[in-house]
C-alpha atoms as a PDB file:
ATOM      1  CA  UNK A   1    -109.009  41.739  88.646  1.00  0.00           C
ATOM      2  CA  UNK A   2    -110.743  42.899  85.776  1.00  0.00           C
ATOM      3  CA  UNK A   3    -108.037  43.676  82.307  1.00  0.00           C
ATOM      4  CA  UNK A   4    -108.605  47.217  81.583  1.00  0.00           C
ATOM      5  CA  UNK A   5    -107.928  46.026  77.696  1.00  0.00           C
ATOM      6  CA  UNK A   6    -111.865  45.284  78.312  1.00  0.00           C
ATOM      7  CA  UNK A   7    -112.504  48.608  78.398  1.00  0.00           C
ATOM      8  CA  UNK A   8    -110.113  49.891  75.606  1.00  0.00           C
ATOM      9  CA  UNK A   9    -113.300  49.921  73.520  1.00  0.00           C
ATOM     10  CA  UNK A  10    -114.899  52.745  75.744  1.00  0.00           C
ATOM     11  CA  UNK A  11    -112.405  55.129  74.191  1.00  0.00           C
ATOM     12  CA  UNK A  12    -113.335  56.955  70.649  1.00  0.00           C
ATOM     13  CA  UNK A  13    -110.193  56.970  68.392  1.00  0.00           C
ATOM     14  CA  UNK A  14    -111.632  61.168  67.432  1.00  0.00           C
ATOM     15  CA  UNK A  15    -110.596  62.243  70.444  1.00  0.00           C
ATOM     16  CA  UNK A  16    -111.133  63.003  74.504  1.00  0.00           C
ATOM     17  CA  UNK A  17    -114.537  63.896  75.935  1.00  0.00           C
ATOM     18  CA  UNK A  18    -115.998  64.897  79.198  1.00  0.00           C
ATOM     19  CA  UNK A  19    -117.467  61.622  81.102  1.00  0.00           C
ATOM     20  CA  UNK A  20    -117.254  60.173  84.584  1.00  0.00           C
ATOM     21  CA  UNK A  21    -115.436  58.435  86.379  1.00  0.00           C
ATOM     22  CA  UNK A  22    -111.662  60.236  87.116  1.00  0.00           C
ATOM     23  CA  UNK A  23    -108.585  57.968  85.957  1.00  0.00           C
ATOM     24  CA  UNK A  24    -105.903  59.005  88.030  1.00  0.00           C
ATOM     25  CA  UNK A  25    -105.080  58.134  91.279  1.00  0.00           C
ATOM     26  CA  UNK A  26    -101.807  60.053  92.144  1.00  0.00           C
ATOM     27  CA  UNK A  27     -99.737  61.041  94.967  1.00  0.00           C
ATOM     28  CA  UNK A  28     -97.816  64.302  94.785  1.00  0.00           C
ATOM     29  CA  UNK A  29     -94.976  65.364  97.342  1.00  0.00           C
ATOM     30  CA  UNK A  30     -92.815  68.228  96.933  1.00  0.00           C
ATOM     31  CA  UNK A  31     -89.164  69.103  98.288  1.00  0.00           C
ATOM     32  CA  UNK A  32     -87.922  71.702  99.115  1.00  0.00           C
ATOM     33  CA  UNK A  33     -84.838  71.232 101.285  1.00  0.00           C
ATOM     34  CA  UNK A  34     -82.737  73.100  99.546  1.00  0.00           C
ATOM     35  CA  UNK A  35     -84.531  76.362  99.801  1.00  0.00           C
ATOM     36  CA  UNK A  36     -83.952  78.880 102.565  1.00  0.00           C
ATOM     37  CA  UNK A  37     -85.856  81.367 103.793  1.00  0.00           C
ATOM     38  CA  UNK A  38     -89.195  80.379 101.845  1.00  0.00           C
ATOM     39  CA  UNK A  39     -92.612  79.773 103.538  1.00  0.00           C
ATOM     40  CA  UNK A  40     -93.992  76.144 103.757  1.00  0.00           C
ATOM     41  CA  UNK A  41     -97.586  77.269 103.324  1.00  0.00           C
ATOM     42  CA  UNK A  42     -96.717  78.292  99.932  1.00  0.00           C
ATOM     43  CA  UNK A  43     -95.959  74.398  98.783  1.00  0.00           C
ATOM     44  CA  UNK A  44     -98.811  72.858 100.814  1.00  0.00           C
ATOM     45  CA  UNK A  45    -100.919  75.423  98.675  1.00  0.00           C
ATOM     46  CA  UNK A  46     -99.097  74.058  95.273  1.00  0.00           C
ATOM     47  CA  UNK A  47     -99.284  70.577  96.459  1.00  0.00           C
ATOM     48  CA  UNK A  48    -102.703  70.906  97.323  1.00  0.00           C
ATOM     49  CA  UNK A  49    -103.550  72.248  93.559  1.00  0.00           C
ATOM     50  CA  UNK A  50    -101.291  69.549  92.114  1.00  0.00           C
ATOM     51  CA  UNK A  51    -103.138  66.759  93.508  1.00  0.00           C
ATOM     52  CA  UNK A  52    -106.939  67.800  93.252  1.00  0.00           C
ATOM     53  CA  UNK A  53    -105.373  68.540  89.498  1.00  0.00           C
ATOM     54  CA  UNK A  54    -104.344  65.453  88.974  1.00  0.00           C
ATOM     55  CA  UNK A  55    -107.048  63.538  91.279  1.00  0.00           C
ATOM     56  CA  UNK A  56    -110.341  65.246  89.731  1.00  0.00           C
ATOM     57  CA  UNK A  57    -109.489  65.992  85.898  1.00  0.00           C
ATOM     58  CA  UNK A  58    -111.259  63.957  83.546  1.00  0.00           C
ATOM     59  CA  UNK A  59    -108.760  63.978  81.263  1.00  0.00           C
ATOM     60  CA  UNK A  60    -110.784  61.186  78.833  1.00  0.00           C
ATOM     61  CA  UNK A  61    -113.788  58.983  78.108  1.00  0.00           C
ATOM     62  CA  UNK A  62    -112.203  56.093  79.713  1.00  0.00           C
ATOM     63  CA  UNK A  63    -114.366  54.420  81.833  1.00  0.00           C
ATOM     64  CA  UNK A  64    -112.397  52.656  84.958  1.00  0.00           C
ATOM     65  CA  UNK A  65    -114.016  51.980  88.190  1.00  0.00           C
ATOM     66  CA  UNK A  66    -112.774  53.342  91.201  1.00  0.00           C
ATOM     67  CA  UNK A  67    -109.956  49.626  91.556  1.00  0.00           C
ATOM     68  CA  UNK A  68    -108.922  50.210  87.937  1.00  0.00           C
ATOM     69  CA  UNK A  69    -107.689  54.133  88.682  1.00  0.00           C
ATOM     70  CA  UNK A  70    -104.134  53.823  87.412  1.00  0.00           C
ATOM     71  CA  UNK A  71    -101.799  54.624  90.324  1.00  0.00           C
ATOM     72  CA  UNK A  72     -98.848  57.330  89.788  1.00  0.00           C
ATOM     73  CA  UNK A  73     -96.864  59.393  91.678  1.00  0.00           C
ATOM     74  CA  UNK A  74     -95.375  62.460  90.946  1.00  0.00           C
ATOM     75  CA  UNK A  75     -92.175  64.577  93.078  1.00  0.00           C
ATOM     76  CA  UNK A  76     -91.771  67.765  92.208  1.00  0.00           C
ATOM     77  CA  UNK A  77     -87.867  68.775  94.153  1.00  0.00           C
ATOM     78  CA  UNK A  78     -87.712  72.232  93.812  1.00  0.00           C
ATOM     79  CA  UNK A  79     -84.080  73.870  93.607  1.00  0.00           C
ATOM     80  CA  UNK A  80     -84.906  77.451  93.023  1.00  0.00           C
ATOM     81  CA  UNK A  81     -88.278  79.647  94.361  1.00  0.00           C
ATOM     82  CA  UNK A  82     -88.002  83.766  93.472  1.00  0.00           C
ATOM     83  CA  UNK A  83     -90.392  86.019  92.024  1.00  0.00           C
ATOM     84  CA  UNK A  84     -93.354  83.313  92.169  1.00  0.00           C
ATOM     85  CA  UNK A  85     -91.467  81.186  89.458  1.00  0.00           C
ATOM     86  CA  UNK A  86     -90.644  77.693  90.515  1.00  0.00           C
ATOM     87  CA  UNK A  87     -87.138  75.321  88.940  1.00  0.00           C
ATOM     88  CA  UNK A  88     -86.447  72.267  89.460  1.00  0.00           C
ATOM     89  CA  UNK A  89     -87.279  68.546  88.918  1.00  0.00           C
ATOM     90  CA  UNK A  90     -90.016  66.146  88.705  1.00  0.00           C
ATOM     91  CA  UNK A  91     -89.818  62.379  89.081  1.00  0.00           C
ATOM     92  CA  UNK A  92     -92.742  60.876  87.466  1.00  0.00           C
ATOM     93  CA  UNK A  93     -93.581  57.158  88.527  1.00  0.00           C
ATOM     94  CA  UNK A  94     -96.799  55.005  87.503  1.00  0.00           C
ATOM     95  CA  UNK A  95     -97.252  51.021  87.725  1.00  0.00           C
ATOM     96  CA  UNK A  96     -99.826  48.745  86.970  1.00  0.00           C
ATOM     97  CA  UNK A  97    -101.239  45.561  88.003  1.00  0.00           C
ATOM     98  CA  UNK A  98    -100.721  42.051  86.821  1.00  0.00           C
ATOM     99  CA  UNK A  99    -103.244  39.250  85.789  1.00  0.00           C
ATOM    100  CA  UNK A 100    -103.900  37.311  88.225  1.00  0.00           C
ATOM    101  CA  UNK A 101    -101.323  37.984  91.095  1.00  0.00           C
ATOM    102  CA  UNK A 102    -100.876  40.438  93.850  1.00  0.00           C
ATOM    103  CA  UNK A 103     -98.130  42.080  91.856  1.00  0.00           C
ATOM    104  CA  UNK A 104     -97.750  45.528  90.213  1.00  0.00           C
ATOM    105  CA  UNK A 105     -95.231  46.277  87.479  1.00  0.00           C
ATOM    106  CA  UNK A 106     -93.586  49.470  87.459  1.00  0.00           C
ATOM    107  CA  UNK A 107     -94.573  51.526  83.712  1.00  0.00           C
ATOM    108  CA  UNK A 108     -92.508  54.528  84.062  1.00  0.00           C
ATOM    109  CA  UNK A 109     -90.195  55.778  86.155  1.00  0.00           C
ATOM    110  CA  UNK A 110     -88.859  58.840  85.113  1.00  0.00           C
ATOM    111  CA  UNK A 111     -87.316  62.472  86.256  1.00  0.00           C
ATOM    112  CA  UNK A 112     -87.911  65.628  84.184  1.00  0.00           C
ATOM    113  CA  UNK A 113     -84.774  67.765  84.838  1.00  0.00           C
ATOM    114  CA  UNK A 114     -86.155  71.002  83.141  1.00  0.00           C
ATOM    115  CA  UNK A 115     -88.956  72.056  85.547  1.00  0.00           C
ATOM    116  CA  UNK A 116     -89.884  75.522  85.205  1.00  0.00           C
ATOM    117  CA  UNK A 117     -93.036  77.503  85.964  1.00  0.00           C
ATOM    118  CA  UNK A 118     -95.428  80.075  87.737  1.00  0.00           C
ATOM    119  CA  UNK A 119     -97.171  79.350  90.558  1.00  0.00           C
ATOM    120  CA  UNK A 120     -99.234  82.391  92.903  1.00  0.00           C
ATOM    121  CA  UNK A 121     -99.792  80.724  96.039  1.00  0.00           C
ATOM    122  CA  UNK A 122    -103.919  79.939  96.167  1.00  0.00           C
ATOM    123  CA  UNK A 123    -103.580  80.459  91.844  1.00  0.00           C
ATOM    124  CA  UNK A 124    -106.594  77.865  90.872  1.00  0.00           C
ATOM    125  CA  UNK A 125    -105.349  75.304  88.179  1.00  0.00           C
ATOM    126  CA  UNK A 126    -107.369  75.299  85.721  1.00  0.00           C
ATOM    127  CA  UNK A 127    -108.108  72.250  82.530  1.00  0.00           C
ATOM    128  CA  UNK A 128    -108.790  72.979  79.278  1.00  0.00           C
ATOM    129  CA  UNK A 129    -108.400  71.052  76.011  1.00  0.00           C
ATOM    130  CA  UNK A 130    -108.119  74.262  73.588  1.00  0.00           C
ATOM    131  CA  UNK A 131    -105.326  75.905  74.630  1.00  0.00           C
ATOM    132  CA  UNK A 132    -102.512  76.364  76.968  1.00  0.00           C
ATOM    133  CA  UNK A 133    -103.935  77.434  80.134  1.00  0.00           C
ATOM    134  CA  UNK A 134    -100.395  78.029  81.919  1.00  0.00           C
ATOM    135  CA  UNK A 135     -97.201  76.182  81.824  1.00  0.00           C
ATOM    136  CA  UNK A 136     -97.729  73.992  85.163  1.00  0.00           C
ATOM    137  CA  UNK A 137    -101.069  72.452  83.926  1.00  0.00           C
ATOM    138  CA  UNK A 138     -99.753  71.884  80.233  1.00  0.00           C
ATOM    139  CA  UNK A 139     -96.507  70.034  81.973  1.00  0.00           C
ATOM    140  CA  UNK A 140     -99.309  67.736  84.420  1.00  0.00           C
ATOM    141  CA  UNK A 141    -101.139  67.010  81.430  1.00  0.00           C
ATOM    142  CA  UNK A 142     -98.630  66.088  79.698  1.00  0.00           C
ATOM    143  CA  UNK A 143     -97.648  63.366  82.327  1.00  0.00           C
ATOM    144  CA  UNK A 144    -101.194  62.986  82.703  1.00  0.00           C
ATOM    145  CA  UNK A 145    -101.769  61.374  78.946  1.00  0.00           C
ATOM    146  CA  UNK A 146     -98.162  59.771  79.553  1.00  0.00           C
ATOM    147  CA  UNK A 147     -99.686  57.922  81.910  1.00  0.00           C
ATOM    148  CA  UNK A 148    -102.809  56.796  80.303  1.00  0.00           C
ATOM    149  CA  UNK A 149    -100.904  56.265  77.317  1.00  0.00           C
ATOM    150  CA  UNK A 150     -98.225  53.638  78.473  1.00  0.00           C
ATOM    151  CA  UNK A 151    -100.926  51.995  80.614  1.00  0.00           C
ATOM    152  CA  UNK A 152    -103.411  51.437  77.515  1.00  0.00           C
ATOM    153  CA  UNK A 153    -100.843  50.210  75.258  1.00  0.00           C
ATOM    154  CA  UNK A 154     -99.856  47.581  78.168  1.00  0.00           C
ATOM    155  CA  UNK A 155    -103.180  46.248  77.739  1.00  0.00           C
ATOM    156  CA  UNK A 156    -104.370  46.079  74.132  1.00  0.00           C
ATOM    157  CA  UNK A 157    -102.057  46.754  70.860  1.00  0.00           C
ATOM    158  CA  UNK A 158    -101.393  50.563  70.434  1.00  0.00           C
ATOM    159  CA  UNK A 159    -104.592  50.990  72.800  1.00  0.00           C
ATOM    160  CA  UNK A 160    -103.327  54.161  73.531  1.00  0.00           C
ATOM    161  CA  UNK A 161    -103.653  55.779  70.254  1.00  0.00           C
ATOM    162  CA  UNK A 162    -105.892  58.506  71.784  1.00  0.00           C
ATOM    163  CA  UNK A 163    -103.569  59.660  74.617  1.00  0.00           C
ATOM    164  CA  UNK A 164    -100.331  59.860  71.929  1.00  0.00           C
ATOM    165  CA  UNK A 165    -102.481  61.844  69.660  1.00  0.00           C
ATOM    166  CA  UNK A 166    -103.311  64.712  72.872  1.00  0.00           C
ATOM    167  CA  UNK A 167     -99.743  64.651  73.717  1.00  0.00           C
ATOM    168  CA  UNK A 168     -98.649  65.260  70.115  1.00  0.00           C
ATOM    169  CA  UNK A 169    -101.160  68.444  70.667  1.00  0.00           C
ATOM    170  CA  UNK A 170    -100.167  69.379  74.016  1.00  0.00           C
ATOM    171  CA  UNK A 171     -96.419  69.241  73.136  1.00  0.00           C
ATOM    172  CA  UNK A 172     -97.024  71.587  69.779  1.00  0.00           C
ATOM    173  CA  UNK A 173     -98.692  74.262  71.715  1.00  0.00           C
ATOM    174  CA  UNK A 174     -96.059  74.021  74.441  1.00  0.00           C
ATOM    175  CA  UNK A 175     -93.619  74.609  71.907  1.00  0.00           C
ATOM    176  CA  UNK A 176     -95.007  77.552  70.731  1.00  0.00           C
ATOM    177  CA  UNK A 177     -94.798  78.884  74.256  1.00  0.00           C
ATOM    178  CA  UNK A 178     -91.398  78.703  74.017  1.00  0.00           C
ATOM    179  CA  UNK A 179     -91.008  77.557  77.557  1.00  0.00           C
ATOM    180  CA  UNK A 180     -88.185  75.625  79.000  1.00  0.00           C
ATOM    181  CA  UNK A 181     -88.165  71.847  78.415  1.00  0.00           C
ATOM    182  CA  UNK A 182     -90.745  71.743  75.058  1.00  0.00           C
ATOM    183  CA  UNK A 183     -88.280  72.428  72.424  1.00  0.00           C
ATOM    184  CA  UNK A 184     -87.764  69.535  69.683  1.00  0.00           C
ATOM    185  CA  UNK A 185     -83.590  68.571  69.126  1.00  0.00           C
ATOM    186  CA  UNK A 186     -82.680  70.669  72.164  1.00  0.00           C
ATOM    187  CA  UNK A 187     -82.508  67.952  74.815  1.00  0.00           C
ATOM    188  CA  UNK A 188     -82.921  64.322  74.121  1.00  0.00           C
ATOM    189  CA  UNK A 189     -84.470  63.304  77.746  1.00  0.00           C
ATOM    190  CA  UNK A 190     -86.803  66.386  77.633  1.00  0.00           C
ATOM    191  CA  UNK A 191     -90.762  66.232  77.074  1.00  0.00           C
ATOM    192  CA  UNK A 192     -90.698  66.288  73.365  1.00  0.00           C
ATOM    193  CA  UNK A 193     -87.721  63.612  73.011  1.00  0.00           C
ATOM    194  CA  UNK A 194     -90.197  61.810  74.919  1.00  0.00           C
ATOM    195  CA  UNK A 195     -92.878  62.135  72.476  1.00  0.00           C
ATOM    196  CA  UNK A 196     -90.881  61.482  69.841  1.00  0.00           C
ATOM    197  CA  UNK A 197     -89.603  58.314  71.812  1.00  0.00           C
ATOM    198  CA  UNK A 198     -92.814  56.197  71.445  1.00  0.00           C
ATOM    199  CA  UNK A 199     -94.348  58.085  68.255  1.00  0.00           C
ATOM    200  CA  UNK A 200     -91.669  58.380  65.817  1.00  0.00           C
ATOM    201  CA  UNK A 201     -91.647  55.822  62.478  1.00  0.00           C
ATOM    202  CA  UNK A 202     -87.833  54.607  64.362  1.00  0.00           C
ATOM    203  CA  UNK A 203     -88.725  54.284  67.670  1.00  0.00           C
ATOM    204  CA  UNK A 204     -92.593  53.539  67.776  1.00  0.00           C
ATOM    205  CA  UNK A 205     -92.028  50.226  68.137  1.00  0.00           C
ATOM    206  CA  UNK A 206     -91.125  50.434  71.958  1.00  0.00           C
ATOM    207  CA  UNK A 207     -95.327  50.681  71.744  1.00  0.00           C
ATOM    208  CA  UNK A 208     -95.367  47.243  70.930  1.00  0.00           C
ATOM    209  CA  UNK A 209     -92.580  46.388  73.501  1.00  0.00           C
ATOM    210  CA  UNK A 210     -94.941  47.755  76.080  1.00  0.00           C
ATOM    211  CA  UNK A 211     -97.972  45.610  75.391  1.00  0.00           C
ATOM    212  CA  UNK A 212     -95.732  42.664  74.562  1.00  0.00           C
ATOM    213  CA  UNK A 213     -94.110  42.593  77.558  1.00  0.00           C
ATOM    214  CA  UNK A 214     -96.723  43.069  79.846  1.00  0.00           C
ATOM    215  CA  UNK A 215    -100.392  41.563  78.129  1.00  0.00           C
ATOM    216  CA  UNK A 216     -97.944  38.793  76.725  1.00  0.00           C
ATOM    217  CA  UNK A 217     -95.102  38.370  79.078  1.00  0.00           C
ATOM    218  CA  UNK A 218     -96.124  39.440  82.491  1.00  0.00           C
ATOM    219  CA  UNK A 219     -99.902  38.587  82.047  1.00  0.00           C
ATOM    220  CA  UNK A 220     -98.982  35.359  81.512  1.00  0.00           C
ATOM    221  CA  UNK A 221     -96.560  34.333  83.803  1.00  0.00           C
ATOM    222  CA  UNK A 222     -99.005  33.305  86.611  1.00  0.00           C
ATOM    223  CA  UNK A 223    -100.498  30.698  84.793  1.00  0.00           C
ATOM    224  CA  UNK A 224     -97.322  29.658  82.929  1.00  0.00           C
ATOM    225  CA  UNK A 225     -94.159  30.962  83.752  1.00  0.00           C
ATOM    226  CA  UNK A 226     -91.687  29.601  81.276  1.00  0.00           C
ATOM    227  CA  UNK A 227     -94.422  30.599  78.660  1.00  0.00           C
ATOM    228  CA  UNK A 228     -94.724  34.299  79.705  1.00  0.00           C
ATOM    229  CA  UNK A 229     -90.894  34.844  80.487  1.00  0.00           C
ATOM    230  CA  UNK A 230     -90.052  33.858  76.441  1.00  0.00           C
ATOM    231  CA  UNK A 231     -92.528  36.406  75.404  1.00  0.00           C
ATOM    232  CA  UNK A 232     -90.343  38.671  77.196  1.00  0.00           C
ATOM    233  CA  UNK A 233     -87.462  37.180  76.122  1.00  0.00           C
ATOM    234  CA  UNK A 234     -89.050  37.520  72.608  1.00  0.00           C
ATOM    235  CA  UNK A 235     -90.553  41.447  73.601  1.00  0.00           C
ATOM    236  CA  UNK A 236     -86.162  42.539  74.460  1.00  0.00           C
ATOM    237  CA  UNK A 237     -85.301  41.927  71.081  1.00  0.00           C
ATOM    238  CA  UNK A 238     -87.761  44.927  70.358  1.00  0.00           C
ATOM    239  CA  UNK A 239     -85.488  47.258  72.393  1.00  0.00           C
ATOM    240  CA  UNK A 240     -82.373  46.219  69.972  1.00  0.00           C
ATOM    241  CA  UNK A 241     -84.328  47.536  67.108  1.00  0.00           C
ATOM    242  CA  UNK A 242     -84.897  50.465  68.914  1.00  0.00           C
ATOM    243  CA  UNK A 243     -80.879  50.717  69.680  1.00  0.00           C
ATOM    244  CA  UNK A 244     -79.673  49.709  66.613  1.00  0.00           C
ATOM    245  CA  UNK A 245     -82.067  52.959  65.232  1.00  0.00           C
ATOM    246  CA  UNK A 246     -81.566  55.585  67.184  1.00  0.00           C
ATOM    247  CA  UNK A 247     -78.867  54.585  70.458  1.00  0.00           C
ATOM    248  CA  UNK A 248     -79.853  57.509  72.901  1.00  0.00           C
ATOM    249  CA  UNK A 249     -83.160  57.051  72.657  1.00  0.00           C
ATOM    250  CA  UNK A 250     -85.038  58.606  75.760  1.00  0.00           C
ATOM    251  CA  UNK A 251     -87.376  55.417  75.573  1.00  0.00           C
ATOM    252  CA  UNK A 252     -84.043  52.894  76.363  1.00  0.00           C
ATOM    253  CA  UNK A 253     -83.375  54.488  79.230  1.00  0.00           C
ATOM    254  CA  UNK A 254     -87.004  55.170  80.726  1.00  0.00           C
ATOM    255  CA  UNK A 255     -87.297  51.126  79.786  1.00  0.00           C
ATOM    256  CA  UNK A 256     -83.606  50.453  81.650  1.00  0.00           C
ATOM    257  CA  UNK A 257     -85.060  52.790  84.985  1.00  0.00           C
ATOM    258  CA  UNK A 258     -88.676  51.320  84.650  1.00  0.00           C
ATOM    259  CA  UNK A 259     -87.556  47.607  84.747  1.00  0.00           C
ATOM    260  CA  UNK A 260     -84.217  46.641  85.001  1.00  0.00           C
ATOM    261  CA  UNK A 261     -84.736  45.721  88.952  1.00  0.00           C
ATOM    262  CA  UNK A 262     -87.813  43.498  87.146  1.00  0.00           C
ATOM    263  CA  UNK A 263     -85.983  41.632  84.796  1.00  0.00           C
ATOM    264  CA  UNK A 264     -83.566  40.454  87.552  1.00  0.00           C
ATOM    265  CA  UNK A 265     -86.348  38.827  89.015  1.00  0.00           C
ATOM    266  CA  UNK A 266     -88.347  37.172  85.794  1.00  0.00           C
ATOM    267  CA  UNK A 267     -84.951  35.842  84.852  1.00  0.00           C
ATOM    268  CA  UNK A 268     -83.835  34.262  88.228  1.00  0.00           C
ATOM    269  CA  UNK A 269     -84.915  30.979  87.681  1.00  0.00           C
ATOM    270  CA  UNK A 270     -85.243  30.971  83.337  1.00  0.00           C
ATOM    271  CA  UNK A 271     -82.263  28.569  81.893  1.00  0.00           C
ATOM    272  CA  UNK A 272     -78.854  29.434  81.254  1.00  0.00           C
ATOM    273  CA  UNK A 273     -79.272  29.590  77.899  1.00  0.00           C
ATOM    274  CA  UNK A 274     -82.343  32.081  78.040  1.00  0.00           C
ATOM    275  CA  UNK A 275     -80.460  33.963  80.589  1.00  0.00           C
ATOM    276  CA  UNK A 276     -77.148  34.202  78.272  1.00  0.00           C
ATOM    277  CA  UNK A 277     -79.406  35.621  75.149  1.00  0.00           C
ATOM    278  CA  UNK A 278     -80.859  38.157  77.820  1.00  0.00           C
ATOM    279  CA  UNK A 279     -77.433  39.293  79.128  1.00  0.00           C
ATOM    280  CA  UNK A 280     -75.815  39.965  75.283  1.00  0.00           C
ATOM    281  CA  UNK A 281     -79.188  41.722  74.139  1.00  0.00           C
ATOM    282  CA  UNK A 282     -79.216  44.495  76.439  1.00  0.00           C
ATOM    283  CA  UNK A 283     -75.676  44.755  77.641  1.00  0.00           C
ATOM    284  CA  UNK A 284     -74.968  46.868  74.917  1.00  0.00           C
ATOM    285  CA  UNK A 285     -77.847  49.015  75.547  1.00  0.00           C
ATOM    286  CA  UNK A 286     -77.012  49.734  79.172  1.00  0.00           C
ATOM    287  CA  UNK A 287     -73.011  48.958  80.104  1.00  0.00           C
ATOM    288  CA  UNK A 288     -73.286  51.044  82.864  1.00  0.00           C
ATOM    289  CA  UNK A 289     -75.488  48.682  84.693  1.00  0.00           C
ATOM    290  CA  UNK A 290     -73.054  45.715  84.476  1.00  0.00           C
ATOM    291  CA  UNK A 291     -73.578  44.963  88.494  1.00  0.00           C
ATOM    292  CA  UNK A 292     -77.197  44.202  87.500  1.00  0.00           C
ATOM    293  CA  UNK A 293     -77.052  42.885  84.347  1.00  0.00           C
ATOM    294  CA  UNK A 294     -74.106  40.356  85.703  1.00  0.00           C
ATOM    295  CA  UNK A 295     -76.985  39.399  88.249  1.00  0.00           C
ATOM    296  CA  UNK A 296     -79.163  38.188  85.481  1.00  0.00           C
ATOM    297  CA  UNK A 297     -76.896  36.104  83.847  1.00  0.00           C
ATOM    298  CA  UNK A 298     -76.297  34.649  86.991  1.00  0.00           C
ATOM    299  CA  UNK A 299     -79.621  33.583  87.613  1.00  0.00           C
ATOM    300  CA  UNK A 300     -80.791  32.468  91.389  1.00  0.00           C
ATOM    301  CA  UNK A 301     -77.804  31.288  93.620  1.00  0.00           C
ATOM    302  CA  UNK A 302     -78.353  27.733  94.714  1.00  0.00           C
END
């Protein structure tokens, strides 16, 4: 496997250009089972758009060949179809690959619970890095650079830089729009509490939690296990920081639904010790997951 922090140089820190050479490779699926009454054709038509969207946007100058695309999935569950405007959720999901293994890490896992836009069916989605062409392609960009962003800064210190800076433009003209989900303070899980997750001077940190974690803790463990899980060990305490700042912090739980299931597993065989620090870190950052947590300071049963 080739690190994509090799290509981290390919990007210009100015900005996002045209070039070759796609980035995404996404699956979309839609549901719809709780609407009545509405035609199928007309989400096989938005489905359709969604994933050429996603699929054939060159949304930077990154240069990946066609292994490296960065695998994500998107569900959009709609609750509510009337008048050609669409509610409901989407569940955004993208993983990469590890160094040297067959294994791929989950990066984000999250679900957008304000979803909220028009849609015409055979209405041509159109990109454009000027302006706000319409409120479904500014909310796939935005998950677009999300995705791009967290996988960059997983390979090379704040190697995302680029992708932050496009979402901190996409998210102001959003705002502006005044559509659902955009505004700043209104929701803390929404897009902007998002943003402001990873780029505010509290919480920016979790940046360096993401490349710690996996360049130095995950990256590592197939050639030395015990030497990759204590830069994980070491990568948690980041998370406290974050806690200890700001305690509902959108990133915490994205982290907690991203890898929680993970940690289990890179702490199944680490020392009691190791395991005990583990368990009293992020306990208080996620007592609702006690079943799980209990399971890592447990360890593997004998």
């Amino acid at each position: 496997m080739t690190i994509r922090s090799l290509l981290i140089g390919l990007l210009f820190a100015t900005g996002v250009a045209d070039a070759t050479a796609q980035e995404l490779n996404c699956q979309v699926d839609i549901n719809t089972q709780k609407l009545q009454n509405v035609s199928s054709q007309t989400f096989e038509t938005l489905k359709a758009a969604i994933t050429e969207y996603m699929n054939s946007t060159k949304f930077s100058e990154a240069q990946l060949a066609v292994n490296e695309k960065i695998d994500c999935r998107m569900l959009l569950t709609v609750s509510e179809y009337e008048d050609n405007i669409v509610k409901g959720t989407l569940q955004i999901q993208s993983s990469r690959p590890v160094y040297n293994s067959n294994y791929t890490t989950s990066l984000i896992n999250f679900q957008d619970p304000k979803i909220d836009f028009s849609y015409t069916e055979g209405e041509q989605l159109t990109f454009s890095q000027n302006g706000m062409e319409s409120q479904l392609t500014q909310i796939l960009n935005f998950y677009a650079y999300l995705v791009l962003a967290m996988d960059f800064d997983s390979f090379a210190p704040h190697g995302g830089d680029v992708f932050w800076e496009r979402l901190k433009i996409i998210v102001q003209d959003a705002q502006s729009s005044g559509e659902v989900g955009w505004k700043a303070f209104d929701d803390n899980k929404n897009r902007s509490a998002v943003l402001e997750a990873f780029t505010s001077p509290q919480t920016e940190v979790m940046r360096d939690f993401t490349y710690r974690y996996h360049r130095n803790g995950l990256d590592e463990m197939a050639q030395s296990p015990d030497k990759g899980r204590a830069n994980i060990t070491e990568a948690i305490d980041i998370l406290k920081t974050v806690y200890d700042a700001v305690p509902m912090s959108v990133a915490l739980s994205m982290t907690r639904d991203a890898k929680l299931d993970e940690l289990v597993n890179v702490y199944s065989k680490a020392q009691q010790t190791e395991r005990d620090r583990i368990y009293e870190t992020i306990y208080p950052l996620w007592p609702t997951e006690n079943r799980r947590l209990t399971a890592i300071k447990k360890g593997a049963q004998k």
